[in-house]
PDB file of N, CA and C in Angstrom:
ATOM      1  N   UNK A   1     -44.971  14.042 -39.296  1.00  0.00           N
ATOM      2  CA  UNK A   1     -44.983  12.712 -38.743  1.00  0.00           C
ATOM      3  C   UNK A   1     -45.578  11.720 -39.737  1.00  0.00           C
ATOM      4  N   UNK A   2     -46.246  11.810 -40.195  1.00  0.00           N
ATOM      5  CA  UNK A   2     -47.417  11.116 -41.200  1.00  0.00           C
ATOM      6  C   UNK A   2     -46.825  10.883 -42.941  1.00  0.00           C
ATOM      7  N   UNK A   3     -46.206  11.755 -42.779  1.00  0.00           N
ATOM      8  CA  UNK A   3     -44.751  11.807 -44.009  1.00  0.00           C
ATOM      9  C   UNK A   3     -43.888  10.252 -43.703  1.00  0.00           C
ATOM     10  N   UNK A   4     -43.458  10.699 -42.524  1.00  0.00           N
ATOM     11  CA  UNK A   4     -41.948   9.969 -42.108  1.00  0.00           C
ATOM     12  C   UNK A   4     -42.693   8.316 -41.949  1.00  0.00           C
ATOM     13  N   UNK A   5     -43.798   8.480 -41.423  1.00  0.00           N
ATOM     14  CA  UNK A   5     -44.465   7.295 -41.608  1.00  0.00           C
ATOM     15  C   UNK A   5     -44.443   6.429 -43.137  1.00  0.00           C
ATOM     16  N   UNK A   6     -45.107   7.338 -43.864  1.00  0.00           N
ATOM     17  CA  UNK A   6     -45.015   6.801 -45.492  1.00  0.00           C
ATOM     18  C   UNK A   6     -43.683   6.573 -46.282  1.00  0.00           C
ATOM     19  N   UNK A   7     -42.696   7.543 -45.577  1.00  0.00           N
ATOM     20  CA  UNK A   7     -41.984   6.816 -46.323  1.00  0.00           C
ATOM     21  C   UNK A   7     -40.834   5.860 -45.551  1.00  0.00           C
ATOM     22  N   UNK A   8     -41.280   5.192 -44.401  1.00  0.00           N
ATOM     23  CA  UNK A   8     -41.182   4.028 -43.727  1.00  0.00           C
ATOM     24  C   UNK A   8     -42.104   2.773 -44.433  1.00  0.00           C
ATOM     25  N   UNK A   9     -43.158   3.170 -44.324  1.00  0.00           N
ATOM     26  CA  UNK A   9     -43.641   2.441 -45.113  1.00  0.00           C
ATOM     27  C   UNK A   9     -43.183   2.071 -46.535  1.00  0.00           C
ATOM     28  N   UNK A  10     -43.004   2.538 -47.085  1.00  0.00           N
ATOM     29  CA  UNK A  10     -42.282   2.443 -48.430  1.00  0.00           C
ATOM     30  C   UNK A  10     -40.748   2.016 -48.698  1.00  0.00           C
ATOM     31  N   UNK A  11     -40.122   1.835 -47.695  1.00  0.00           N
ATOM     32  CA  UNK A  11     -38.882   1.297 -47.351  1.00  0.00           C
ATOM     33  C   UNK A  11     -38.856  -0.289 -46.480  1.00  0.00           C
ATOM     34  N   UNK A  12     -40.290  -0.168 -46.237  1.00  0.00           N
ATOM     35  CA  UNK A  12     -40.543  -1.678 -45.683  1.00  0.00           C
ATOM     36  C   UNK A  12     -40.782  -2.192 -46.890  1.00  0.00           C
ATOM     37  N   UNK A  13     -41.814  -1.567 -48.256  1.00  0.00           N
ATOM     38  CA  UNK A  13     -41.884  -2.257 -49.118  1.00  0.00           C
ATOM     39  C   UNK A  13     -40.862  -2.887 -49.882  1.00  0.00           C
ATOM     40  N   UNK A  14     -40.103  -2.026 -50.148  1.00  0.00           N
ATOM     41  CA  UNK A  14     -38.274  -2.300 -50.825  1.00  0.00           C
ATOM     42  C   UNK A  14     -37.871  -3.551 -49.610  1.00  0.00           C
ATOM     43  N   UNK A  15     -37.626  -3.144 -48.464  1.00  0.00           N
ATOM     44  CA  UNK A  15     -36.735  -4.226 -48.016  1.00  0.00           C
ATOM     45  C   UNK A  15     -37.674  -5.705 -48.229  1.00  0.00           C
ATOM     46  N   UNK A  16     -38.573  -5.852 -47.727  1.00  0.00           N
ATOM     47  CA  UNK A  16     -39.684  -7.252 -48.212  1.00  0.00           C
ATOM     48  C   UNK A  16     -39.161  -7.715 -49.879  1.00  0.00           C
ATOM     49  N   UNK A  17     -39.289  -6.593 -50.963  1.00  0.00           N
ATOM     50  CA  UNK A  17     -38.611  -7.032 -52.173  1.00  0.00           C
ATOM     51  C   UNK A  17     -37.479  -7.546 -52.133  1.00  0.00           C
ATOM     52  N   UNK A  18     -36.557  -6.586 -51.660  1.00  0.00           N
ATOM     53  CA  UNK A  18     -34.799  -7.292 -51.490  1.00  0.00           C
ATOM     54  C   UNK A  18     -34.523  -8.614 -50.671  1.00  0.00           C
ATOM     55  N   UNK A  19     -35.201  -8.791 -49.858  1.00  0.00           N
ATOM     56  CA  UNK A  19     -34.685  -9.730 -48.740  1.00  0.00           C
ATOM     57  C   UNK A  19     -35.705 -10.793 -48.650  1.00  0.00           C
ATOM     58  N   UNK A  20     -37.381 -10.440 -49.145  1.00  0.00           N
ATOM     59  CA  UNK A  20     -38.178 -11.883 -49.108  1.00  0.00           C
ATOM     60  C   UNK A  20     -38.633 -12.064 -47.828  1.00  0.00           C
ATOM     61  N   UNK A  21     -38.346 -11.064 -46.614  1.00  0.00           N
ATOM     62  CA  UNK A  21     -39.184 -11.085 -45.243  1.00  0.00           C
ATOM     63  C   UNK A  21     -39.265  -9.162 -44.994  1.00  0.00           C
ATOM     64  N   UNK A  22     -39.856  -9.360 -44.247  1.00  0.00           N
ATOM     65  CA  UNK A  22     -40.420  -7.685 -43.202  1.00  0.00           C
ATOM     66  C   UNK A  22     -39.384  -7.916 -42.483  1.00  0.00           C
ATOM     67  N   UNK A  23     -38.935  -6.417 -42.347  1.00  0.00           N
ATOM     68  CA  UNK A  23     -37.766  -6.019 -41.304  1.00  0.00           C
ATOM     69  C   UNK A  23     -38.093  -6.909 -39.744  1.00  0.00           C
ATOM     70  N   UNK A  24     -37.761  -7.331 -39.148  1.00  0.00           N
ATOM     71  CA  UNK A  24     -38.221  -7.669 -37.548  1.00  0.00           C
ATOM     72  C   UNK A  24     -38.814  -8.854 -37.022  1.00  0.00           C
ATOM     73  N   UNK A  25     -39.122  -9.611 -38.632  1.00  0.00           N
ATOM     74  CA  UNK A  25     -39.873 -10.605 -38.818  1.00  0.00           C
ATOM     75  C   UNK A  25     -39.325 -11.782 -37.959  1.00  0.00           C
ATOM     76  N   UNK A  26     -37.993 -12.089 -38.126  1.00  0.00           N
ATOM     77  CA  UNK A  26     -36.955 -13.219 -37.431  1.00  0.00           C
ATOM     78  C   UNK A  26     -36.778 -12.519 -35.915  1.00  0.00           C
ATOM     79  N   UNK A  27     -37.014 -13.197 -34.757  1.00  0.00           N
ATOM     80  CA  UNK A  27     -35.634 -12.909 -33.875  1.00  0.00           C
ATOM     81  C   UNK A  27     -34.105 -13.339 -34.118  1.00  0.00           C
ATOM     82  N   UNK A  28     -34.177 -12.408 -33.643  1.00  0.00           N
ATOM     83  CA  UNK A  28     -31.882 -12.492 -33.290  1.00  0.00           C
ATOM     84  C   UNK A  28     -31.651 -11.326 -34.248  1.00  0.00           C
ATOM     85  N   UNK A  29     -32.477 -11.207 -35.438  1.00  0.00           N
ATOM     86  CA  UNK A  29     -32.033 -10.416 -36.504  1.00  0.00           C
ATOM     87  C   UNK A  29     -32.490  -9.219 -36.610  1.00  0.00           C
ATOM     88  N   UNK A  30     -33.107  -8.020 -35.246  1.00  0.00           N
ATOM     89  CA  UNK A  30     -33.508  -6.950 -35.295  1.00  0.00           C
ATOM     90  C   UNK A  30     -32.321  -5.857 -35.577  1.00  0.00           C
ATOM     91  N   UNK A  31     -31.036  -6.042 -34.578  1.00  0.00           N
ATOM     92  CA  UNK A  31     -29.855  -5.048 -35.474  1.00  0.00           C
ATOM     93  C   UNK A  31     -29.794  -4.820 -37.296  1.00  0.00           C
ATOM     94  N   UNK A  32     -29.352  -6.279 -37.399  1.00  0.00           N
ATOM     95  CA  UNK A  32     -29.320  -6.148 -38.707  1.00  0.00           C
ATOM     96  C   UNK A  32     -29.947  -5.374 -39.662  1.00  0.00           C
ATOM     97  N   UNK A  33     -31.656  -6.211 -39.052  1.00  0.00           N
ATOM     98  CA  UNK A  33     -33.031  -5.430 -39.682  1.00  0.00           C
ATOM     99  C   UNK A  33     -33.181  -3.824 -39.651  1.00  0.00           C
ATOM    100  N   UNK A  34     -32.682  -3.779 -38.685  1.00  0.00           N
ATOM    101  CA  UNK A  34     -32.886  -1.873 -38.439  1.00  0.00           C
ATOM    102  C   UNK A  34     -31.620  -0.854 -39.368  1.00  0.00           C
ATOM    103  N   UNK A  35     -30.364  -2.072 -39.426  1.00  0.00           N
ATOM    104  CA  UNK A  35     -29.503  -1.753 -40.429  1.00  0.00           C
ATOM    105  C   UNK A  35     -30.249  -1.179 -41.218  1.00  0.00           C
ATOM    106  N   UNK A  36     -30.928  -2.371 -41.972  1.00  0.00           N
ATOM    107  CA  UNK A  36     -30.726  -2.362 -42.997  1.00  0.00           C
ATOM    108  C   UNK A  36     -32.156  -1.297 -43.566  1.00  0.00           C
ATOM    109  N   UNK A  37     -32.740  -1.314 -42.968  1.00  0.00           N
ATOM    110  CA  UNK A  37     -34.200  -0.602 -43.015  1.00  0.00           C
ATOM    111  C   UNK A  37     -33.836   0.700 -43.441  1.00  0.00           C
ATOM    112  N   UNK A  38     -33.211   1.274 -41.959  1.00  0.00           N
ATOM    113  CA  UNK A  38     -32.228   2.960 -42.313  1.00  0.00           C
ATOM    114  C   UNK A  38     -31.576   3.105 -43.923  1.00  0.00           C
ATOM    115  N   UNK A  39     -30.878   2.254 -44.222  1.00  0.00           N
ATOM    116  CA  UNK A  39     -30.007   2.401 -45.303  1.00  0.00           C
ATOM    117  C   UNK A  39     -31.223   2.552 -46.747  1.00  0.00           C
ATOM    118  N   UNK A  40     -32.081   1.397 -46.763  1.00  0.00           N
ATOM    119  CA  UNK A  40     -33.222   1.680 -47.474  1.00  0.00           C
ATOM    120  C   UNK A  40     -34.085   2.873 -47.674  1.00  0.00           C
ATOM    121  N   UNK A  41     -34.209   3.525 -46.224  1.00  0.00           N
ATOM    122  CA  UNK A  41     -34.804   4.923 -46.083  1.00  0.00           C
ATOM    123  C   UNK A  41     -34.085   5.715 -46.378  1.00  0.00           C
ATOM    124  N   UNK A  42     -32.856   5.984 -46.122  1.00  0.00           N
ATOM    125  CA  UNK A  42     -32.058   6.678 -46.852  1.00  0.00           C
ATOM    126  C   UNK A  42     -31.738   7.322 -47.844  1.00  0.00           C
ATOM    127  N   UNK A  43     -31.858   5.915 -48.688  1.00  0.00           N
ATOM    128  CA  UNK A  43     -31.927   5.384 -50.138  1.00  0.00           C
ATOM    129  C   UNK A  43     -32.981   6.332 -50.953  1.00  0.00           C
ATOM    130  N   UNK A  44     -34.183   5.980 -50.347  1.00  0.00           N
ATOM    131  CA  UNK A  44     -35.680   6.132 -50.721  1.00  0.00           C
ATOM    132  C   UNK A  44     -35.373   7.871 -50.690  1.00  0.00           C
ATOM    133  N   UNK A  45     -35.039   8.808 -49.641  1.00  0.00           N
ATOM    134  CA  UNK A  45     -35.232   9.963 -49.472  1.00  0.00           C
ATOM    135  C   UNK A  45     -34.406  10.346 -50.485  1.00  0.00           C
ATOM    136  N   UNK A  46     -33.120   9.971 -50.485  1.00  0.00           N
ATOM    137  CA  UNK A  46     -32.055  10.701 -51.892  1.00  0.00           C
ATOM    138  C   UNK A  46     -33.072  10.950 -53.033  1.00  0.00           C
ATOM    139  N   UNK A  47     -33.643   9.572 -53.203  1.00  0.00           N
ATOM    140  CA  UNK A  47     -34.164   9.373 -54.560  1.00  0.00           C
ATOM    141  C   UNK A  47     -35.239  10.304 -55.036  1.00  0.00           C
ATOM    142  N   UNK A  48     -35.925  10.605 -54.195  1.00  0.00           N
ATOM    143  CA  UNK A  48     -37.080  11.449 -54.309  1.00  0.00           C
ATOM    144  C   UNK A  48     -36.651  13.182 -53.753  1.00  0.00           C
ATOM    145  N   UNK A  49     -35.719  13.268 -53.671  1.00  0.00           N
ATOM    146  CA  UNK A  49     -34.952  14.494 -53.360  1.00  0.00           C
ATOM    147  C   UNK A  49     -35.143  15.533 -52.080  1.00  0.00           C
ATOM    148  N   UNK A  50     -35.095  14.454 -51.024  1.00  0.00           N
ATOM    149  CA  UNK A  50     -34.958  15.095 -49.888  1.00  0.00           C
ATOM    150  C   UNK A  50     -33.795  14.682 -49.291  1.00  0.00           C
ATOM    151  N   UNK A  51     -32.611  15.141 -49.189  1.00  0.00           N
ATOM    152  CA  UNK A  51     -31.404  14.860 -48.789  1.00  0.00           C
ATOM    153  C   UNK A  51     -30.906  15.201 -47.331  1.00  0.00           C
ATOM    154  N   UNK A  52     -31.421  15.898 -47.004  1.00  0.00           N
ATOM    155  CA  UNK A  52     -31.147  16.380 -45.845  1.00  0.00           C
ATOM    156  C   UNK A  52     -32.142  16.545 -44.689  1.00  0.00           C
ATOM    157  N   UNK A  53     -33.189  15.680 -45.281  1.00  0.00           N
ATOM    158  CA  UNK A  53     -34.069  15.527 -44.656  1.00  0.00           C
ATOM    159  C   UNK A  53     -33.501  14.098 -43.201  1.00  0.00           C
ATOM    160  N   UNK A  54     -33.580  13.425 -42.289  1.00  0.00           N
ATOM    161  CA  UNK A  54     -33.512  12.523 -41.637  1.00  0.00           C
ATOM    162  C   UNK A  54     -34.722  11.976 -40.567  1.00  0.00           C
ATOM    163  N   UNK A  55     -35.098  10.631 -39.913  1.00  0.00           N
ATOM    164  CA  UNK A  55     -35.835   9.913 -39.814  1.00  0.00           C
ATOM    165  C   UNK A  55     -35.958   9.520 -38.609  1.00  0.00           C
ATOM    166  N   UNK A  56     -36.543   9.922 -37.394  1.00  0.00           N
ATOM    167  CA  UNK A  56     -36.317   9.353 -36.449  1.00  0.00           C
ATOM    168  C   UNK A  56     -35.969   8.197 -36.001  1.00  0.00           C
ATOM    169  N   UNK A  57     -35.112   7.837 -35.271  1.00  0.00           N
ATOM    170  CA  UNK A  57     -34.617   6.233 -35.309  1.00  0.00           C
ATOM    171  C   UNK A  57     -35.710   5.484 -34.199  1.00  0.00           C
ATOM    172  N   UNK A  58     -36.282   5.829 -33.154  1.00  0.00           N
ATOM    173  CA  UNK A  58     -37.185   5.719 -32.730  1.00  0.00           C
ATOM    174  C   UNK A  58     -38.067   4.670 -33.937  1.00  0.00           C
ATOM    175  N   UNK A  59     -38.772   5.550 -34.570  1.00  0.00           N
ATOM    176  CA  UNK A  59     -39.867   5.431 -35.799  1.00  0.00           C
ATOM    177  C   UNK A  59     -39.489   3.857 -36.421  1.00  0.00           C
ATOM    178  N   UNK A  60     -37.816   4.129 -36.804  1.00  0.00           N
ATOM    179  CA  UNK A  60     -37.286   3.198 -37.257  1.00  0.00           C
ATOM    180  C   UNK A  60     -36.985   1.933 -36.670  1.00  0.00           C
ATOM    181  N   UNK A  61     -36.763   1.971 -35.013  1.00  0.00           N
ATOM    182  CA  UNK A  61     -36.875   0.602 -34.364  1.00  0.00           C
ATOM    183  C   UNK A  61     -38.058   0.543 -34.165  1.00  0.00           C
ATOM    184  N   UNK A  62     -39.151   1.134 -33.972  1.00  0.00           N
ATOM    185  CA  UNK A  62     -40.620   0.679 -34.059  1.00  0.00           C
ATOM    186  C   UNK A  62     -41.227   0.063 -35.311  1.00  0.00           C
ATOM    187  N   UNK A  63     -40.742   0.315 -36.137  1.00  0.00           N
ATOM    188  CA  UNK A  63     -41.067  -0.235 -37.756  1.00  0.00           C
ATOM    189  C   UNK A  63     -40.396  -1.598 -37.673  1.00  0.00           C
ATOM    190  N   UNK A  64     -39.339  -1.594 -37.116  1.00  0.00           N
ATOM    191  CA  UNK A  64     -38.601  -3.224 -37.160  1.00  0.00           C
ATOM    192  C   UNK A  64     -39.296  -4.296 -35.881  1.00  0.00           C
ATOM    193  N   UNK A  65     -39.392  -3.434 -34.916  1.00  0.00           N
ATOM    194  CA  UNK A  65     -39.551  -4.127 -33.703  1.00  0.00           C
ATOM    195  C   UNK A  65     -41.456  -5.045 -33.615  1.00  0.00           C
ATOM    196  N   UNK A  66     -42.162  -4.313 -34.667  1.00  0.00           N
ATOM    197  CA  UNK A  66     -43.471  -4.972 -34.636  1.00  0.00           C
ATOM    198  C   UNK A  66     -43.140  -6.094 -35.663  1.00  0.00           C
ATOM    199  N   UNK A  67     -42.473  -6.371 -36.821  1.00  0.00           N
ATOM    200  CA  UNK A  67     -42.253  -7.687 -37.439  1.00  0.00           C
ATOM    201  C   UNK A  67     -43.390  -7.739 -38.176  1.00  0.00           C
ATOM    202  N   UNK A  68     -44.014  -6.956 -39.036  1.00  0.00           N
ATOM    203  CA  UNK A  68     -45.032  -7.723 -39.807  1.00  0.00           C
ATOM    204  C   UNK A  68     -46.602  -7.722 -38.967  1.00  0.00           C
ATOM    205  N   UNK A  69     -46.283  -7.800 -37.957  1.00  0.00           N
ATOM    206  CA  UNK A  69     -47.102  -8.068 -37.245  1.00  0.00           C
ATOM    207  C   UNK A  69     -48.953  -6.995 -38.045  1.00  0.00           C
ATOM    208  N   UNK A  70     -50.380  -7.535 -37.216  1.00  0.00           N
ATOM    209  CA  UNK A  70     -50.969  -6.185 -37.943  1.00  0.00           C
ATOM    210  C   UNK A  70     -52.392  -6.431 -36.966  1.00  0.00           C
ATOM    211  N   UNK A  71     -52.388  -5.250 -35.865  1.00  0.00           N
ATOM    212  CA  UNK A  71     -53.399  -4.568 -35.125  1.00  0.00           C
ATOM    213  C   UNK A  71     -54.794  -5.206 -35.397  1.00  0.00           C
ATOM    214  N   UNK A  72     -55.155  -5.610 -34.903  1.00  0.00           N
ATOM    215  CA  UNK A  72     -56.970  -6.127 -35.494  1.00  0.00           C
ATOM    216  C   UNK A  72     -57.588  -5.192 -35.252  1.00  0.00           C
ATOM    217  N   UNK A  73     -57.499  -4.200 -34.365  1.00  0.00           N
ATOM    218  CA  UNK A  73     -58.519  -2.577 -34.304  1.00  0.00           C
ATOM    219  C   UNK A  73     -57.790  -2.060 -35.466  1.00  0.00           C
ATOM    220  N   UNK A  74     -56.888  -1.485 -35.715  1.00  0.00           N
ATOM    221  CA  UNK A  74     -56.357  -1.028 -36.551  1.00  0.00           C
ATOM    222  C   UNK A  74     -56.683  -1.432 -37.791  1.00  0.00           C
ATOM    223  N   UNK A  75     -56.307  -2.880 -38.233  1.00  0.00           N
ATOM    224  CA  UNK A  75     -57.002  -3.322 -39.412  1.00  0.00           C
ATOM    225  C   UNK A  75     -58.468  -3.283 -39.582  1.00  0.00           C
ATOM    226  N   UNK A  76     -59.046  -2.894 -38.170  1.00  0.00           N
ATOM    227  CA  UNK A  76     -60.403  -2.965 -38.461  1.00  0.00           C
ATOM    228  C   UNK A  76     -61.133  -1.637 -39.228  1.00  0.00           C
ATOM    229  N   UNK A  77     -60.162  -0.904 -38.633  1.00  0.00           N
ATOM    230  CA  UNK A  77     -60.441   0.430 -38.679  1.00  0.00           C
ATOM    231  C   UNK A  77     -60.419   0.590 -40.066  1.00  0.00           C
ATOM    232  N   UNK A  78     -59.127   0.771 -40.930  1.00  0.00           N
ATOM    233  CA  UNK A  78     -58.680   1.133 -41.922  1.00  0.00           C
ATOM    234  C   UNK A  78     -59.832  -0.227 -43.112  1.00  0.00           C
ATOM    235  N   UNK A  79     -59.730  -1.251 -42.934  1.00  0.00           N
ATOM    236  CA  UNK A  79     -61.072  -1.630 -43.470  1.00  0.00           C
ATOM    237  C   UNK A  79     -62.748  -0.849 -43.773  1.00  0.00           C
ATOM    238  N   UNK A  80     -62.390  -0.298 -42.913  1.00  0.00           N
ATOM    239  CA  UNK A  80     -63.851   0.406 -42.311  1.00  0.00           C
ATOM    240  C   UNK A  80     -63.866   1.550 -43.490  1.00  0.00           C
ATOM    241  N   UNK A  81     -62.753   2.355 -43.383  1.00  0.00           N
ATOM    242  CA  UNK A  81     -62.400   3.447 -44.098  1.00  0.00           C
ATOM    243  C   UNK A  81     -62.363   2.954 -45.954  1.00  0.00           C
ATOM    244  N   UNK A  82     -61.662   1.692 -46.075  1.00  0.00           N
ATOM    245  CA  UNK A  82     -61.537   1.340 -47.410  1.00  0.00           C
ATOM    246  C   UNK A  82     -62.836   1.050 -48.065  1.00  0.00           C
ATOM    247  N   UNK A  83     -64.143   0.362 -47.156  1.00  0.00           N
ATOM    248  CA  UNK A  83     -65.142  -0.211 -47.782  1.00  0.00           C
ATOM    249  C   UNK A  83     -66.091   1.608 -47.784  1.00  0.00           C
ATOM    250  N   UNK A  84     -65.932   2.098 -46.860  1.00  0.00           N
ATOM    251  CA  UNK A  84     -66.671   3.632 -47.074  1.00  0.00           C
ATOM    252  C   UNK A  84     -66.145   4.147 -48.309  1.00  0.00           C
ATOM    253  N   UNK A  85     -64.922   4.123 -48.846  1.00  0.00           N
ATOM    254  CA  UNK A  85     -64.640   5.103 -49.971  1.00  0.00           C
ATOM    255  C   UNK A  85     -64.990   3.929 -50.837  1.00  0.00           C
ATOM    256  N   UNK A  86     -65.216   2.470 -51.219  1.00  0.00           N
ATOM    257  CA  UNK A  86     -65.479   2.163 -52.243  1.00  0.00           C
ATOM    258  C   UNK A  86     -67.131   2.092 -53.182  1.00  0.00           C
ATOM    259  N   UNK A  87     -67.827   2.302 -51.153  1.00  0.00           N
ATOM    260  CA  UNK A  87     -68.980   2.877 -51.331  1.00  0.00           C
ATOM    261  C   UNK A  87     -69.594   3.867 -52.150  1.00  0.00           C
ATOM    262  N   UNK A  88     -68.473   4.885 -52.212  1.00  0.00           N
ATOM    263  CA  UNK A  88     -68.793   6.115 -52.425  1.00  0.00           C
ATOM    264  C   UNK A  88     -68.335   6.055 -53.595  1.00  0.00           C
ATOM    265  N   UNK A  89     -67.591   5.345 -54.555  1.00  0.00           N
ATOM    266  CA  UNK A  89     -67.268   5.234 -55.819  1.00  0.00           C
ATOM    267  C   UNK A  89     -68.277   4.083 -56.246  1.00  0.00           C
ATOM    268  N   UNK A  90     -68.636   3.543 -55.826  1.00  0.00           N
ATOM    269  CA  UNK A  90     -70.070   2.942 -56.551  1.00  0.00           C
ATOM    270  C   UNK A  90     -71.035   3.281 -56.421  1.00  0.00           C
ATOM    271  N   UNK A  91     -71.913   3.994 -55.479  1.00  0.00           N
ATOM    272  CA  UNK A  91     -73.046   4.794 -55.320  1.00  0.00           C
ATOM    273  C   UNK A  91     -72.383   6.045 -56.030  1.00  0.00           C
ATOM    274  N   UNK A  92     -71.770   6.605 -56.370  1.00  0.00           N
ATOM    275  CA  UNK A  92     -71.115   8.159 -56.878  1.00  0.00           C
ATOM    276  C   UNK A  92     -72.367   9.179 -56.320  1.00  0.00           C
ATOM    277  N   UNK A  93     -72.192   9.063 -54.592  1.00  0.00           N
ATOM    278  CA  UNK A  93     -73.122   9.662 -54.168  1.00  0.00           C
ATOM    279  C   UNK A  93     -72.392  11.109 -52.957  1.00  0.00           C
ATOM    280  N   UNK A  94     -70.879  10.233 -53.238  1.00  0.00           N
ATOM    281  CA  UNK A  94     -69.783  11.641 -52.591  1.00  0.00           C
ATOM    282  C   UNK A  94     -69.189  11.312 -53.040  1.00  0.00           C
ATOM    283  N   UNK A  95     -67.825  12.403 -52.564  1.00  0.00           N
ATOM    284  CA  UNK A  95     -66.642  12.629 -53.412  1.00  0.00           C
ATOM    285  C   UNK A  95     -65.932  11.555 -52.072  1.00  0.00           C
ATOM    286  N   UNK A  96     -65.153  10.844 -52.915  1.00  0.00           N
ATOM    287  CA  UNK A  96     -64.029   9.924 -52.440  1.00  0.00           C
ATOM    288  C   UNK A  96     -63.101  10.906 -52.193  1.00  0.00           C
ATOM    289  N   UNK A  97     -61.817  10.011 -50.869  1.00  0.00           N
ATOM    290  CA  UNK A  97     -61.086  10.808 -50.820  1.00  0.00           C
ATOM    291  C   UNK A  97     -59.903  11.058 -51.677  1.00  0.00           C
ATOM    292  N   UNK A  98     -59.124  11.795 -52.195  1.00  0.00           N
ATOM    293  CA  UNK A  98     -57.851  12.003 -53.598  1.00  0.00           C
ATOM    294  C   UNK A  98     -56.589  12.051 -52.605  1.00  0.00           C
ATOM    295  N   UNK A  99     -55.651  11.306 -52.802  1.00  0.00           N
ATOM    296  CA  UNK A  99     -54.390  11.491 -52.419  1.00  0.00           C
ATOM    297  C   UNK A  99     -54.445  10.172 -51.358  1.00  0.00           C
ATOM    298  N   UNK A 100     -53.232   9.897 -50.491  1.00  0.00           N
ATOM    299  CA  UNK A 100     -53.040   8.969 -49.833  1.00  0.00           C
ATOM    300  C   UNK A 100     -53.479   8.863 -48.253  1.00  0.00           C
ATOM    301  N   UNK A 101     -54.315   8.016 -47.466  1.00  0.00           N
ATOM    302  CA  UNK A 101     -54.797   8.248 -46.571  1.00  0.00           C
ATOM    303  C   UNK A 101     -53.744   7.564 -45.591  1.00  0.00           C
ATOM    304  N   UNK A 102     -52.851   8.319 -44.546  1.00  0.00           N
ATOM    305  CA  UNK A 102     -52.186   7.604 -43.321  1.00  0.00           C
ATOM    306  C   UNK A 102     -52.631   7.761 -41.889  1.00  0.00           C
ATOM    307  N   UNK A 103     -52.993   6.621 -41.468  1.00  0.00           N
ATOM    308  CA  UNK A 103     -53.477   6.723 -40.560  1.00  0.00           C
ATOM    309  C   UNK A 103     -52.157   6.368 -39.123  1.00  0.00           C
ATOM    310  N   UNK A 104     -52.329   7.096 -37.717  1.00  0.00           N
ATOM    311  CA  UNK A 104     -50.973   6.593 -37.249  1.00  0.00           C
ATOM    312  C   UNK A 104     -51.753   5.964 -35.842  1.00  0.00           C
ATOM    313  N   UNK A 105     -51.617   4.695 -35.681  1.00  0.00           N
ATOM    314  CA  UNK A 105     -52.425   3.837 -34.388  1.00  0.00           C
ATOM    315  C   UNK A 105     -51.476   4.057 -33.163  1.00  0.00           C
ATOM    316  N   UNK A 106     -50.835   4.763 -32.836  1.00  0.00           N
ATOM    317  CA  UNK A 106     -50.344   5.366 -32.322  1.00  0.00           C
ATOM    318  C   UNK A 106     -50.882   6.384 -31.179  1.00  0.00           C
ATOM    319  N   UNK A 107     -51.120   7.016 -32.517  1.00  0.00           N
ATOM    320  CA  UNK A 107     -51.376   8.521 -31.689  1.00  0.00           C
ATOM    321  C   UNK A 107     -52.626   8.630 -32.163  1.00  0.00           C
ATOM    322  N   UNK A 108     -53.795   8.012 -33.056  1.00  0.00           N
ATOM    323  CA  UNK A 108     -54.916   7.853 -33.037  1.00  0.00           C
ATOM    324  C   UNK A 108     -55.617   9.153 -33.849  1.00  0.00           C
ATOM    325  N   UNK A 109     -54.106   9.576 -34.890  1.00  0.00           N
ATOM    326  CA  UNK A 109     -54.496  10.832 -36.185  1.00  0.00           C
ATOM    327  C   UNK A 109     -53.997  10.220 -37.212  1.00  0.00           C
ATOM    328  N   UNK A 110     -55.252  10.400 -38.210  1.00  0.00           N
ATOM    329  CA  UNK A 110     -54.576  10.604 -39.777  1.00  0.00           C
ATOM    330  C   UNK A 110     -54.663  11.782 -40.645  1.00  0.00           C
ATOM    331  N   UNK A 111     -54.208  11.543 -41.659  1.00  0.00           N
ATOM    332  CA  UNK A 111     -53.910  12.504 -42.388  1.00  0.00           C
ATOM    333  C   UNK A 111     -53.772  12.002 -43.806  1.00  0.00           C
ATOM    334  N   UNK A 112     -54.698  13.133 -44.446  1.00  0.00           N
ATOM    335  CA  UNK A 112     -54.358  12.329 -45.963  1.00  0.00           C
ATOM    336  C   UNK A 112     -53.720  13.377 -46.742  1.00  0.00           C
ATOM    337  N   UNK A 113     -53.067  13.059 -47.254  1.00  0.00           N
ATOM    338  CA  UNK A 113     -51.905  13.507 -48.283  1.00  0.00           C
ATOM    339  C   UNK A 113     -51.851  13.691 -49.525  1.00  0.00           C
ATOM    340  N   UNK A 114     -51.942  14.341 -50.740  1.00  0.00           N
ATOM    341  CA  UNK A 114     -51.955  14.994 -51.974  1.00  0.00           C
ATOM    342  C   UNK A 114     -50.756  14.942 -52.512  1.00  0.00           C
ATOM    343  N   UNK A 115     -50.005  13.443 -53.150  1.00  0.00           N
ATOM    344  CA  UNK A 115     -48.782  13.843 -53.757  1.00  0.00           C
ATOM    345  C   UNK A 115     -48.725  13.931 -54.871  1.00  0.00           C
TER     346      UNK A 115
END
C-alpha cells in the first residue's frame, strides 16, 4: 500500500510539471484529471520496471479527488516527524531515519522504505 502511495505521489509530481496544476485542482476537470494521472502512473511504473504491476483506481480517484488540498493534522504530524529527524542530525545524538518515510492519513500507518 505505502509503495502504491509513492508512486502516486510521484506521478502527481510529473503531472504538476506537465500541466502547471495538481490533478483535481479545477472542478469540471476530475475525469480528465484521473485520465490523465493513470496514464502518468503507468508511465512511471514501465519506467522503473514494474510492468505488470497495476494501481488501484480507488487510490487513483482519491489522489485526484483531494485537489492539492493538505490535512493540518497531517501536516502537523509529518512536520513533527521532519523537525525530530533534523534534530537528530544536528545534535548527532541518534541515528536519523535512511530511506523514505510514507506516512498514510488514512489508515493512520507509515512505513519507511529503503530504495
Amino acid at each position: 500500500m505505502a509503495s502504491s502511495f509513492y508512486c502516486l505521489l510521484r506521478a502527481v509530481d510529473r503531472y504538476a510539471a506537465n500541466f502547471s496544476s495538481f490533478p483535481g485542482q479545477f472542478d469540471g476537470e476530475m475525469d480528465e484529471d484521473i485520465s490523465r494521472l493513470k496514464t502518468i502512473a503507468v508511465g512511471l511504473l514501465s519506467e522503473i520496471g514494474c510492468n505488470g504491476v497495476t494501481l488501484s483506481e480507488d487510490l487513483i480517484y482519491e489522489m485526484c479527488r483531494y485537489g492539492a488540498a493538505e490535512l493540518h493534522a497531517v501536516a502537523a504530524f509529518i512536520g513533527g516527524i521532519a523537525s525530530q529527524e533534523i534534530i537528530k542530525l544536528i545534535t548527532k545524538q541518534f541515528i536519523p531515519m535512511r530511506g523514505t518515510f510514507i506516512f498514510n492519513g488514512i489508515d493512520h500507518k507509515s512505513q519507511l522504505l529503503t530504495l
